[in-house]
N, C-alpha and C. Protein backbone atom coordinates (compact mmCIF):
# COMPACT_ATOMS: atom_id res chain seq x y z
N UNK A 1 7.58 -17.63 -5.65
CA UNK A 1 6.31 -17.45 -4.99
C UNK A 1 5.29 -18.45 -5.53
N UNK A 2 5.15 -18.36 -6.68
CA UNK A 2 3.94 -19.40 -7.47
C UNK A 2 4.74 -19.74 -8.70
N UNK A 3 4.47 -21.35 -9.20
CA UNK A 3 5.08 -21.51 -10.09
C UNK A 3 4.26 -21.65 -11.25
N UNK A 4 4.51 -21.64 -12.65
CA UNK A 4 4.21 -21.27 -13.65
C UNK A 4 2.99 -22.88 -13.58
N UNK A 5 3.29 -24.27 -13.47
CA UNK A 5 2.51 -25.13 -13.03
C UNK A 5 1.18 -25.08 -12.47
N UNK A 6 1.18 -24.25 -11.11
CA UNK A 6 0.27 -23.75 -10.64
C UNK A 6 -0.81 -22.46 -11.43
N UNK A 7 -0.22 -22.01 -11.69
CA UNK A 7 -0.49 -20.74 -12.52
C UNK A 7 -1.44 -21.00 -14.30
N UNK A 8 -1.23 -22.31 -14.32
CA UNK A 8 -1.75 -23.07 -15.55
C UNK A 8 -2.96 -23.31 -15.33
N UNK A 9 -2.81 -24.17 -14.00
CA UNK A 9 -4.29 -25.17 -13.28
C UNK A 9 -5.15 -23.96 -13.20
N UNK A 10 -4.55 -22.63 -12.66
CA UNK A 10 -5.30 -22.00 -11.87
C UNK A 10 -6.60 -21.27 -13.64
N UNK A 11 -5.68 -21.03 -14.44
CA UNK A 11 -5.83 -20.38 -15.45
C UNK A 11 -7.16 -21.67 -16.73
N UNK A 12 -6.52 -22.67 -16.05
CA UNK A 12 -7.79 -23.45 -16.90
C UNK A 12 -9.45 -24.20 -15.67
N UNK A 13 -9.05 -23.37 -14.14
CA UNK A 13 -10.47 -22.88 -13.81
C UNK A 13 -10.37 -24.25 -12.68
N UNK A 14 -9.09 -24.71 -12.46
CA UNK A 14 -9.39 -25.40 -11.56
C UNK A 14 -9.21 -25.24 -9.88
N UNK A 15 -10.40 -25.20 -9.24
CA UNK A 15 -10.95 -24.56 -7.75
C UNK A 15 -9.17 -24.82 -6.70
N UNK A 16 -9.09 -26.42 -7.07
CA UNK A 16 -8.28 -26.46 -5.92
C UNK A 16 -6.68 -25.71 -6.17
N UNK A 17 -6.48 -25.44 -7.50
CA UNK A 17 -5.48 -24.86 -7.47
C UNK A 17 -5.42 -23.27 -6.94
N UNK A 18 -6.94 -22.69 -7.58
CA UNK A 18 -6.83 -21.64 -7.29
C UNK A 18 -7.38 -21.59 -5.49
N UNK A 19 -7.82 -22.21 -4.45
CA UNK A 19 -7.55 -22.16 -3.19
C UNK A 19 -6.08 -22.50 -2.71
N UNK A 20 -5.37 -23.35 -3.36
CA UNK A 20 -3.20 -23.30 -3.17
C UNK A 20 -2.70 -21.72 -3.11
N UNK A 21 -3.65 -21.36 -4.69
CA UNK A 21 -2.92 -20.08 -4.90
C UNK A 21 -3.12 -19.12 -3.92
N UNK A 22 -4.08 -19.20 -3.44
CA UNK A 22 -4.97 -17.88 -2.96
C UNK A 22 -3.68 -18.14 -1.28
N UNK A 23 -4.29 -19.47 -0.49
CA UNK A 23 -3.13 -20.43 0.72
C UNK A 23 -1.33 -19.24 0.17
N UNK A 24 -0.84 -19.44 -1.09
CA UNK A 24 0.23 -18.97 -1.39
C UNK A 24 0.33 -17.35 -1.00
N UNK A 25 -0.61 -16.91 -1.96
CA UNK A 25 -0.52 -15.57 -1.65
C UNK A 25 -0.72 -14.15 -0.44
N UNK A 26 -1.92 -14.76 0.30
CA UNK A 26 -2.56 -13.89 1.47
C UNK A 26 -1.77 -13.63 1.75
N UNK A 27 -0.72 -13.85 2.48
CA UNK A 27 0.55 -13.29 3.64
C UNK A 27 0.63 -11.94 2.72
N UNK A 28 1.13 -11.87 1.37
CA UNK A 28 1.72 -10.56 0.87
C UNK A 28 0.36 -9.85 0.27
N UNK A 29 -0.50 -10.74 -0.09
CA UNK A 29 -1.55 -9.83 -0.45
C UNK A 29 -2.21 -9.05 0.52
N UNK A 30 -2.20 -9.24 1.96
CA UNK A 30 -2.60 -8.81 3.32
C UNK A 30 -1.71 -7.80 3.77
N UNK A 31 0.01 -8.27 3.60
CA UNK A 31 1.26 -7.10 3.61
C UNK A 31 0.91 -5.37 2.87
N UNK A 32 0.58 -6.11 1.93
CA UNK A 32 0.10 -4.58 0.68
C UNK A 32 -1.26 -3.66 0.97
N UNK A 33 -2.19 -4.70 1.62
CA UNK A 33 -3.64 -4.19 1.62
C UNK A 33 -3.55 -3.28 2.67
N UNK A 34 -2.43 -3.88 3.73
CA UNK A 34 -2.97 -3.07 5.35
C UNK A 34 -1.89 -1.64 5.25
N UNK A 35 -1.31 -1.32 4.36
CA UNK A 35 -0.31 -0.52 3.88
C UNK A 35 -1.23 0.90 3.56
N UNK A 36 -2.19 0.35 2.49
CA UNK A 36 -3.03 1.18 1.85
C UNK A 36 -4.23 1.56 2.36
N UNK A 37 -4.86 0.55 3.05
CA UNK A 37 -6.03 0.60 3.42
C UNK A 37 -6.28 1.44 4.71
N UNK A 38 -6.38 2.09 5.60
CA UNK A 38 -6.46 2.37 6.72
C UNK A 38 -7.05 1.76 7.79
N UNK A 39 -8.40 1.70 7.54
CA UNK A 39 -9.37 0.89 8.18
C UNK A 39 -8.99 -1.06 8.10
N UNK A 40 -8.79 -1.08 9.39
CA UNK A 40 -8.68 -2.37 9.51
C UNK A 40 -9.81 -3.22 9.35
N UNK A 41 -11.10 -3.02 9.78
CA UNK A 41 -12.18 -3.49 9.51
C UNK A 41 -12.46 -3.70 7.51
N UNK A 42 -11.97 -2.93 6.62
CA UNK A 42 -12.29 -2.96 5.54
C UNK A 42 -11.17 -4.23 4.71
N UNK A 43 -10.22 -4.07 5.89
CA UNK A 43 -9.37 -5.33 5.34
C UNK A 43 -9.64 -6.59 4.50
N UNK A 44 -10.73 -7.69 4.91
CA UNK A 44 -11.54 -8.50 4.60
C UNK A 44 -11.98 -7.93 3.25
N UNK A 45 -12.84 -7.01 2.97
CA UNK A 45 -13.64 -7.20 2.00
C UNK A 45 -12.81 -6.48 0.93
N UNK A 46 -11.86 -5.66 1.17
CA UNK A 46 -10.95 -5.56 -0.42
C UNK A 46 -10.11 -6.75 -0.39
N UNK A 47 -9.57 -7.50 0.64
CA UNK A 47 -8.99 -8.97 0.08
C UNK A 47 -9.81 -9.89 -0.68
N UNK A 48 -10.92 -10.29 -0.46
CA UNK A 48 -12.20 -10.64 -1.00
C UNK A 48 -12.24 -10.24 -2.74
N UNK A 49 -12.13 -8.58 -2.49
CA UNK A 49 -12.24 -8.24 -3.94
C UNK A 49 -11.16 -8.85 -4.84
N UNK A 50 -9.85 -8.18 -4.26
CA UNK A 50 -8.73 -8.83 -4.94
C UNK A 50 -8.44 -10.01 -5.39
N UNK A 51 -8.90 -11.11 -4.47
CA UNK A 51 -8.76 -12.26 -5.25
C UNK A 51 -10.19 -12.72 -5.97
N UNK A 52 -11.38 -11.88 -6.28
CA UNK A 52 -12.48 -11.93 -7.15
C UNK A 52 -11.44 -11.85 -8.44
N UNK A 53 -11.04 -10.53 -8.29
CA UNK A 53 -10.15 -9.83 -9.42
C UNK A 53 -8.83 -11.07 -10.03
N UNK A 54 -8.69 -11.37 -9.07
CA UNK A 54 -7.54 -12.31 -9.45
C UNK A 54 -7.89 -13.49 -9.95
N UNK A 55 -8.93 -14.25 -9.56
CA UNK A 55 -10.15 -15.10 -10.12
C UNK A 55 -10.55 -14.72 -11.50
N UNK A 56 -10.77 -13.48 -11.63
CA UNK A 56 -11.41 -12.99 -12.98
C UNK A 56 -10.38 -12.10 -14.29
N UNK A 57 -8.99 -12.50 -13.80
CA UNK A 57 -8.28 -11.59 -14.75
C UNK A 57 -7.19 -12.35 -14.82
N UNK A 58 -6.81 -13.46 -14.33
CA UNK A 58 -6.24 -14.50 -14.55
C UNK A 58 -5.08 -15.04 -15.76
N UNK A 59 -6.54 -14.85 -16.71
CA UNK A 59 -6.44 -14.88 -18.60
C UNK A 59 -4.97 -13.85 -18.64
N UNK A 60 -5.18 -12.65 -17.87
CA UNK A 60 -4.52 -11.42 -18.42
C UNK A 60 -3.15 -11.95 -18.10
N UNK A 61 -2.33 -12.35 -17.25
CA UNK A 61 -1.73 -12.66 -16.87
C UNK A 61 -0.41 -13.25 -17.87
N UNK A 62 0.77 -12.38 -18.30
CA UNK A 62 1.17 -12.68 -19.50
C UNK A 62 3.20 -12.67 -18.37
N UNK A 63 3.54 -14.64 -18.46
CA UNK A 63 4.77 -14.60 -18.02
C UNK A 63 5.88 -13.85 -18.46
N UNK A 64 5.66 -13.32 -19.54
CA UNK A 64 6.78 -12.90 -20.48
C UNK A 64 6.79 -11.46 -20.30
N UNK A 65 5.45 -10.86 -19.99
CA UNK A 65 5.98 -9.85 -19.17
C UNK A 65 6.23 -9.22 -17.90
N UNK A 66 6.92 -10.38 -16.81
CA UNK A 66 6.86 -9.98 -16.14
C UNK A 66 6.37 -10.92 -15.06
N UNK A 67 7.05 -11.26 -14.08
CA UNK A 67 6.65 -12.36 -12.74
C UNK A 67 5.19 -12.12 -12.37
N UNK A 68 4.58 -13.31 -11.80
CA UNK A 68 3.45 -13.41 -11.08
C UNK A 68 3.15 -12.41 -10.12
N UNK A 69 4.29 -12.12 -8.87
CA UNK A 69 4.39 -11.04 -7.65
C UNK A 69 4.24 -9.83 -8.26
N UNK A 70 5.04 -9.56 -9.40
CA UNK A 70 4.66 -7.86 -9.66
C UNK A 70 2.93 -8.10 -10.00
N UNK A 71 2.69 -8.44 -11.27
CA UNK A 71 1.50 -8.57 -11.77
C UNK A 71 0.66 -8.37 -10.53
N UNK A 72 0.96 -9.74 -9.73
CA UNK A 72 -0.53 -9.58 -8.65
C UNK A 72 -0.38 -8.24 -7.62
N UNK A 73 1.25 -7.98 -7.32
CA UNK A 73 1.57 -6.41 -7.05
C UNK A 73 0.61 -5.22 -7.31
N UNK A 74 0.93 -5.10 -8.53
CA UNK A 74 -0.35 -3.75 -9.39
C UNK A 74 -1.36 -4.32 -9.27
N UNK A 75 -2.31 -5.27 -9.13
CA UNK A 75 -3.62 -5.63 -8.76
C UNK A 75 -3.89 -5.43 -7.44
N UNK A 76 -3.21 -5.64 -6.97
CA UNK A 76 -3.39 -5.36 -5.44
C UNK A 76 -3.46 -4.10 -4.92
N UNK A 77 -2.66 -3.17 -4.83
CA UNK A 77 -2.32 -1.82 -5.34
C UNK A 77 -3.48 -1.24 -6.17
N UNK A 78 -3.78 -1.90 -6.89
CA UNK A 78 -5.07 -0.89 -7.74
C UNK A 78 -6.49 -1.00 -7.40
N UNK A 79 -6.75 -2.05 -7.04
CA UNK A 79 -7.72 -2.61 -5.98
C UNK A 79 -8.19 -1.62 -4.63
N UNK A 80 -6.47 -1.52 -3.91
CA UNK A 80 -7.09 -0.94 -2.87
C UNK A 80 -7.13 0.68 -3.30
N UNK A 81 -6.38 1.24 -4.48
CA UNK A 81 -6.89 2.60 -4.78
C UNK A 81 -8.72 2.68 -5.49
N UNK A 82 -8.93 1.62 -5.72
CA UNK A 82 -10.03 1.40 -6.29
C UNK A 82 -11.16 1.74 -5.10
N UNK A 83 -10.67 0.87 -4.32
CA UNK A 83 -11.73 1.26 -2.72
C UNK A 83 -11.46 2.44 -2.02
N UNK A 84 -10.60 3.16 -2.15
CA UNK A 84 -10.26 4.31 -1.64
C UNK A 84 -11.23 5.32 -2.65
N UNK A 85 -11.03 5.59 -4.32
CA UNK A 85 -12.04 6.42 -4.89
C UNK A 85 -13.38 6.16 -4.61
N UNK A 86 -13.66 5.15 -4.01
CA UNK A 86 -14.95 4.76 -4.22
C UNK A 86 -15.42 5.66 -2.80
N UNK A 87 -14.59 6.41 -2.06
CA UNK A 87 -14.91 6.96 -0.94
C UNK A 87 -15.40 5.71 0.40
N UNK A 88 -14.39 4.49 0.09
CA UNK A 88 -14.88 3.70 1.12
C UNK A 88 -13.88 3.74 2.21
N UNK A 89 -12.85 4.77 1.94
CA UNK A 89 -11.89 4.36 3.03
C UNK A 89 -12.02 6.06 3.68
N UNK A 90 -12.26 6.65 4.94
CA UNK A 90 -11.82 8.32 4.90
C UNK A 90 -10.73 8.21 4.84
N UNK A 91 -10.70 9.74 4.34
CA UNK A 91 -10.07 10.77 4.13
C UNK A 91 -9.43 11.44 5.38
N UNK A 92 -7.92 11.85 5.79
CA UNK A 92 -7.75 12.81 6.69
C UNK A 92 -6.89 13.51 6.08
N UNK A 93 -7.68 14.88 6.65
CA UNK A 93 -6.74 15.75 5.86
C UNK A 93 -6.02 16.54 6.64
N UNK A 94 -4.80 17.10 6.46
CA UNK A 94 -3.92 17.60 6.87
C UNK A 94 -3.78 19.55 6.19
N UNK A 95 -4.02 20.28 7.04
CA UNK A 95 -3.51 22.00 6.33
C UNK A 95 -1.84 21.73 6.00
N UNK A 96 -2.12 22.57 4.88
CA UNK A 96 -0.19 22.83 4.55
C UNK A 96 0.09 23.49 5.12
N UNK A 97 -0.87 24.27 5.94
CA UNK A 97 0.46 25.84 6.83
C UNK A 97 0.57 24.85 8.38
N UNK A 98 -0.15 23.82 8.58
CA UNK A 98 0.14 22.93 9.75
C UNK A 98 1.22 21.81 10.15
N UNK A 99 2.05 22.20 8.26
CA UNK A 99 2.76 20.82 8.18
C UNK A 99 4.53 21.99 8.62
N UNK A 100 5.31 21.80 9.25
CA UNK A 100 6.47 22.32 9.37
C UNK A 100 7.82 21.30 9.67
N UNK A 101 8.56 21.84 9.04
CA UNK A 101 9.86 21.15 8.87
C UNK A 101 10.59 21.31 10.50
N UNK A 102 10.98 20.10 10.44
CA UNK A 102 11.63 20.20 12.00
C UNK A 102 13.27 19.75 11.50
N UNK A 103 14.27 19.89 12.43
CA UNK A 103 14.94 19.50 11.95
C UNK A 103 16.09 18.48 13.35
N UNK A 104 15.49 17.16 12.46
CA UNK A 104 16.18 16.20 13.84
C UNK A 104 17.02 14.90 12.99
N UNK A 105 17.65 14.32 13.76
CA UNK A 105 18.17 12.81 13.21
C UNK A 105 17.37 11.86 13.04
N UNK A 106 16.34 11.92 11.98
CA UNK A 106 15.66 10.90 11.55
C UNK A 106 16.43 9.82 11.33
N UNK A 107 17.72 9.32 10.61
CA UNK A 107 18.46 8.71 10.43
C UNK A 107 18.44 7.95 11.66
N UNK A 108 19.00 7.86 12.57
CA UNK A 108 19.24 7.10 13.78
C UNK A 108 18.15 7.00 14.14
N UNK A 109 17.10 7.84 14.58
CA UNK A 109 15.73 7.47 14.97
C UNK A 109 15.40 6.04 14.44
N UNK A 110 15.08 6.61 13.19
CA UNK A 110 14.72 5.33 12.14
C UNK A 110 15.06 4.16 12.29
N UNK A 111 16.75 4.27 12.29
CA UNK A 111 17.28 2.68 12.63
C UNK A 111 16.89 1.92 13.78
N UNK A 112 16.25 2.70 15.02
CA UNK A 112 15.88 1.98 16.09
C UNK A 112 14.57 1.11 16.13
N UNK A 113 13.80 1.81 15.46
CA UNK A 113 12.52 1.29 14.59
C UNK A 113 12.08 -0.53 14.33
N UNK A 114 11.27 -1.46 15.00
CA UNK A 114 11.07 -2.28 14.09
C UNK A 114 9.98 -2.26 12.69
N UNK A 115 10.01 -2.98 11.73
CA UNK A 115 8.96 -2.58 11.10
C UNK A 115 7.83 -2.73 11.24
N UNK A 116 7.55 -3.47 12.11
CA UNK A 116 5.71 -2.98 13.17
C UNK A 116 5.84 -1.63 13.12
N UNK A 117 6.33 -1.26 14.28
CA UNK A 117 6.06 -0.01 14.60
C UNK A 117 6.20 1.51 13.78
N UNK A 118 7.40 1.26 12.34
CA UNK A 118 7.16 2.06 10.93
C UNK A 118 5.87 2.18 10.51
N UNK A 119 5.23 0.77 10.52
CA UNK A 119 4.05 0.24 9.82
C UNK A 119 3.13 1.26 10.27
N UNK A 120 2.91 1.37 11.89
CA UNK A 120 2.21 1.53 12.68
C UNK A 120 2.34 3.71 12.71
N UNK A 121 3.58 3.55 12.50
CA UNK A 121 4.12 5.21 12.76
C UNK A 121 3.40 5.48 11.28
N UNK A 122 3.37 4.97 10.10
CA UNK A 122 3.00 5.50 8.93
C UNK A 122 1.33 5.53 8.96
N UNK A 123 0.45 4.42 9.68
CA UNK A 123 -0.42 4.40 9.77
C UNK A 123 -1.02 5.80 10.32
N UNK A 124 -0.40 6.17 11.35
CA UNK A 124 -0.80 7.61 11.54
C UNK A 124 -1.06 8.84 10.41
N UNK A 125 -0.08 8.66 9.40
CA UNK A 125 -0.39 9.74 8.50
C UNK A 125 -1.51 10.04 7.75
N UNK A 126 -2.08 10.89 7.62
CA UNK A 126 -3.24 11.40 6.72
C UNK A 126 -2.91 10.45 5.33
N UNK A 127 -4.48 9.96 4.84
CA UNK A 127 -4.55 8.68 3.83
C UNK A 127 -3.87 9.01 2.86
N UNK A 128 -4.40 10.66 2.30
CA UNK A 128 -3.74 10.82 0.98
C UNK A 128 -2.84 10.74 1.22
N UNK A 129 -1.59 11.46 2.26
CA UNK A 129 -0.40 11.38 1.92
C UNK A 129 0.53 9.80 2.00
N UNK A 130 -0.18 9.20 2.74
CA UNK A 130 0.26 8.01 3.21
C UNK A 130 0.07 7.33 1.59
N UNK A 131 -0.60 7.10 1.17
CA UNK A 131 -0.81 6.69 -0.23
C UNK A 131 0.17 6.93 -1.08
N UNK A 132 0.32 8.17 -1.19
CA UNK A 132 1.41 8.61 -2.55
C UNK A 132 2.79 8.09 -2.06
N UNK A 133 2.96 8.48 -0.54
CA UNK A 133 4.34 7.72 -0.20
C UNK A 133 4.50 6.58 -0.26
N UNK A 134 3.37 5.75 0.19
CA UNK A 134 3.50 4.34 -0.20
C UNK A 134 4.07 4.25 -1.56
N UNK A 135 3.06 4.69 -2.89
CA UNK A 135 3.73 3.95 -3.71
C UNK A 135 4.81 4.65 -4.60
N UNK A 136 4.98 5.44 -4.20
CA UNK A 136 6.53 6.15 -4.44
C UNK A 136 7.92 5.62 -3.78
N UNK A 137 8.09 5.45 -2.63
CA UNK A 137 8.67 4.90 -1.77
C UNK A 137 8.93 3.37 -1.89
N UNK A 138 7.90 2.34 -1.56
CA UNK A 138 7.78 1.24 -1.00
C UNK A 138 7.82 0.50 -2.54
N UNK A 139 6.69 1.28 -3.56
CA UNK A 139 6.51 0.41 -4.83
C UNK A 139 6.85 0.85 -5.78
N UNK A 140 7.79 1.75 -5.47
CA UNK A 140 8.43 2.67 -6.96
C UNK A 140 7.76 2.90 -8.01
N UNK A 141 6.34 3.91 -7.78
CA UNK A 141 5.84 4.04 -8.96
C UNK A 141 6.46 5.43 -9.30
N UNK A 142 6.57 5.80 -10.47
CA UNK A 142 6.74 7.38 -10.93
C UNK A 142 5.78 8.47 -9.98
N UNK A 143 5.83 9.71 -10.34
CA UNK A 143 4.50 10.45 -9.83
C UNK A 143 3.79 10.41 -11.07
N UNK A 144 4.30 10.50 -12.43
CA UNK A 144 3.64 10.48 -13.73
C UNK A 144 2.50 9.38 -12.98
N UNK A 145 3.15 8.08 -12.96
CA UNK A 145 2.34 6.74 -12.49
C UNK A 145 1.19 6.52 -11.58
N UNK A 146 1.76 7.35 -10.04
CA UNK A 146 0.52 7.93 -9.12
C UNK A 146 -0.48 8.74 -9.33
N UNK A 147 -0.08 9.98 -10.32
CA UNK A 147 -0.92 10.37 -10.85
C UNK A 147 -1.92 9.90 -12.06
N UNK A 148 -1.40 8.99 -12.53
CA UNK A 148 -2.86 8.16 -13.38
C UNK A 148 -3.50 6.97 -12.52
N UNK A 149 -2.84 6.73 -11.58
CA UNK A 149 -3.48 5.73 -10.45
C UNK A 149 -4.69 6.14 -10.20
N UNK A 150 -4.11 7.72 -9.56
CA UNK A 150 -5.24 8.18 -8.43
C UNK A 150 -6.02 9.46 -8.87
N UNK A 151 -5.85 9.71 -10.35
CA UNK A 151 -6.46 10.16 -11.31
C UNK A 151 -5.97 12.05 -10.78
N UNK A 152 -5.06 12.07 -10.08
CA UNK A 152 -4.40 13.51 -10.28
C UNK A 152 -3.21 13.91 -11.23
N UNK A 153 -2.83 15.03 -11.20
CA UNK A 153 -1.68 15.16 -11.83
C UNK A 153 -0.20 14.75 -11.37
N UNK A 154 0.96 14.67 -11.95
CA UNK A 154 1.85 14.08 -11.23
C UNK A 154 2.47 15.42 -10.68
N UNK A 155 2.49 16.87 -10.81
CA UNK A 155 2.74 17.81 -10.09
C UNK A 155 1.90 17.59 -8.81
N UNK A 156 0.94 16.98 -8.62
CA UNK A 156 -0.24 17.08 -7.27
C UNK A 156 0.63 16.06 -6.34
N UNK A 157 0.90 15.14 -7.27
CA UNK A 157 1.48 13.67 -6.89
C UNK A 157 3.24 14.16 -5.50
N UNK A 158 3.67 15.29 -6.80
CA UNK A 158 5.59 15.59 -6.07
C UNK A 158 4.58 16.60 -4.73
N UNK A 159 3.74 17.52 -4.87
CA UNK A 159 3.52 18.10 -4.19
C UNK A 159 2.54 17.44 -2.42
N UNK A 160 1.97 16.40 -3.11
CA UNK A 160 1.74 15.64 -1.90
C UNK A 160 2.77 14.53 -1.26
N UNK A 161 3.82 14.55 -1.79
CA UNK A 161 5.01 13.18 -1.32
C UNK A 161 5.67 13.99 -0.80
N UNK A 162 5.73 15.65 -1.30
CA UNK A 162 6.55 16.87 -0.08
C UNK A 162 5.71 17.00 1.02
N UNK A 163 4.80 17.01 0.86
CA UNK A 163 4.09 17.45 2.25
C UNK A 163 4.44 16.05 3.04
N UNK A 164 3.80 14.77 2.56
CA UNK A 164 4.03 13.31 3.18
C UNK A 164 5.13 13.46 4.18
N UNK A 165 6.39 14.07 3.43
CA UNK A 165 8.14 14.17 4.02
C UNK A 165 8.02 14.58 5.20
N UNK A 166 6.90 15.85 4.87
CA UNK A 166 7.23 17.17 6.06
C UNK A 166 6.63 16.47 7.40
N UNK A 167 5.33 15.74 7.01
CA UNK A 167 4.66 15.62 8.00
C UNK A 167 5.59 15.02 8.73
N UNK A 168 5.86 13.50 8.69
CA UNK A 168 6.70 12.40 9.02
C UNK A 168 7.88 13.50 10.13
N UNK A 169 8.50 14.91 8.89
CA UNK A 169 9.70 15.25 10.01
C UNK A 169 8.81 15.91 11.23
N UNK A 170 7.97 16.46 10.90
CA UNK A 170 7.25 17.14 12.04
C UNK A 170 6.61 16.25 13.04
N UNK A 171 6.24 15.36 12.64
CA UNK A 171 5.03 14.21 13.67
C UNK A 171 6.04 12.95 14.65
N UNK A 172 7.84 12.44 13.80
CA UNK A 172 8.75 11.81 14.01
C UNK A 172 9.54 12.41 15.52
N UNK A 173 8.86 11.74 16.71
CA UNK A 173 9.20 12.78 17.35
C UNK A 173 9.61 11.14 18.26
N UNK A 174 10.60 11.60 19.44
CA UNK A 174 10.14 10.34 20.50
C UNK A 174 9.17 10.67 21.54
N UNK A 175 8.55 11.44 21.84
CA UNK A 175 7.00 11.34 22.29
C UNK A 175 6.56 10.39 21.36
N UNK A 176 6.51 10.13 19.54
CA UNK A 176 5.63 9.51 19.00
C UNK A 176 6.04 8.05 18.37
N UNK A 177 7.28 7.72 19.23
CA UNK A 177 8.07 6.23 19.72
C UNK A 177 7.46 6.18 20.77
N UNK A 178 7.20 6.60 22.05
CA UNK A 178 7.23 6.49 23.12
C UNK A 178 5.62 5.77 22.84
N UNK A 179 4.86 6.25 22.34
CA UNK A 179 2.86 5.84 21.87
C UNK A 179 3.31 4.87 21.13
N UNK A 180 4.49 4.81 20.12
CA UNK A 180 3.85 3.54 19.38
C UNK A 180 4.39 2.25 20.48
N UNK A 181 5.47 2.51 21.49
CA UNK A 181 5.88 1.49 21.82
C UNK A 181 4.93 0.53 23.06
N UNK A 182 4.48 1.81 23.31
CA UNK A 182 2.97 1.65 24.32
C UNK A 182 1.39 1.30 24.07
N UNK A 183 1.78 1.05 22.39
CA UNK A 183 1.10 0.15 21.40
C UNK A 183 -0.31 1.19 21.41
N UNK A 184 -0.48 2.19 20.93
CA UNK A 184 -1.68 3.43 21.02
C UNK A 184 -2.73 2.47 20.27
């Protein structure tokens, strides 16, 4: 992704490397943001932040432990939980006695799926839960891990990635192929 070369220039403050870097990164830093973020409109200004952050923490940046992509990974990732506590993103919330287990072939469903329209099917879910699944799922954090992210416990953490499940089996319907394919 970025090579250690680049990663030097950028680190002793020089502009044009760090506009290469920034040229390098957007595609995945934009992949991660629109994952987390809900609001498409807020897109812009936590990318903005992130590479402030990435501009300003640079120094921290230690090869030995660990590739450039993860590193800027958890920045990215913490960033947009950062804008989420800050109450800049809503909230939807979902009742637990509203969430019910259905029981269908997600399996094959799934496979028919491109990942637009996953993207798009997950976008539907209520933030919190969409959150914890994200990074349980997608970025393999622990719940221990989600829960110091997002400053709950990691029992809150298993107990919202069950509900996340339920919703998905309950909401995974083809009525709700049929909307995404009709682009809602």
């Amino acid at each position: 992704m970025v090579d250690s070369n680049l990663l030097a220039a950028v680190k002793k403050g020089d502009h044009k490397a760090f506009k290469q870097l920034y040229q390098l990164c957007i595609g995945y830093v934009y992949s991660i943001t629109k994952r987390y973020v809900a609001n498409h409109s807020d897109h812009p200004d936590v990318i903005q932040e992130i590479f402030a952050r990435v501009f300003l923490s640079i120094q921290t940046f230690d090869p030995s432990k660990g590739e450039f992509k993860f590193w800027l990974r958890r920045l990215v990732i913490n960033q947009c939980m950062q804008h989420f506590r800050q109450g800049k993103s809503p909230m939807r919330v979902v009742p637990i006695n509203a969430v019910h287990d259905t029981e269908k072939d997600l399996d094959e469903q799934i496979s028919m799926l491109t990942e637009t329209e996953i993207e798009e099917f997950l976008g539907l879910m209520p933030e919190g839960y969409r959150q914890i699944f994200m990074l349980i799922v997608f970025d393999e954090y622990t719940h221990k891990e989600v829960g110091e992210l997002l400053g709950i416990s990691a029992e809150t953490s298993r107990s919202q990635f069950s509900r996340a499940k339920s919703w998905i089996k309950k909401n995974f319907s083809n009525k709700k192929l049929k909307a995404l394919a009709n682009g809602l």
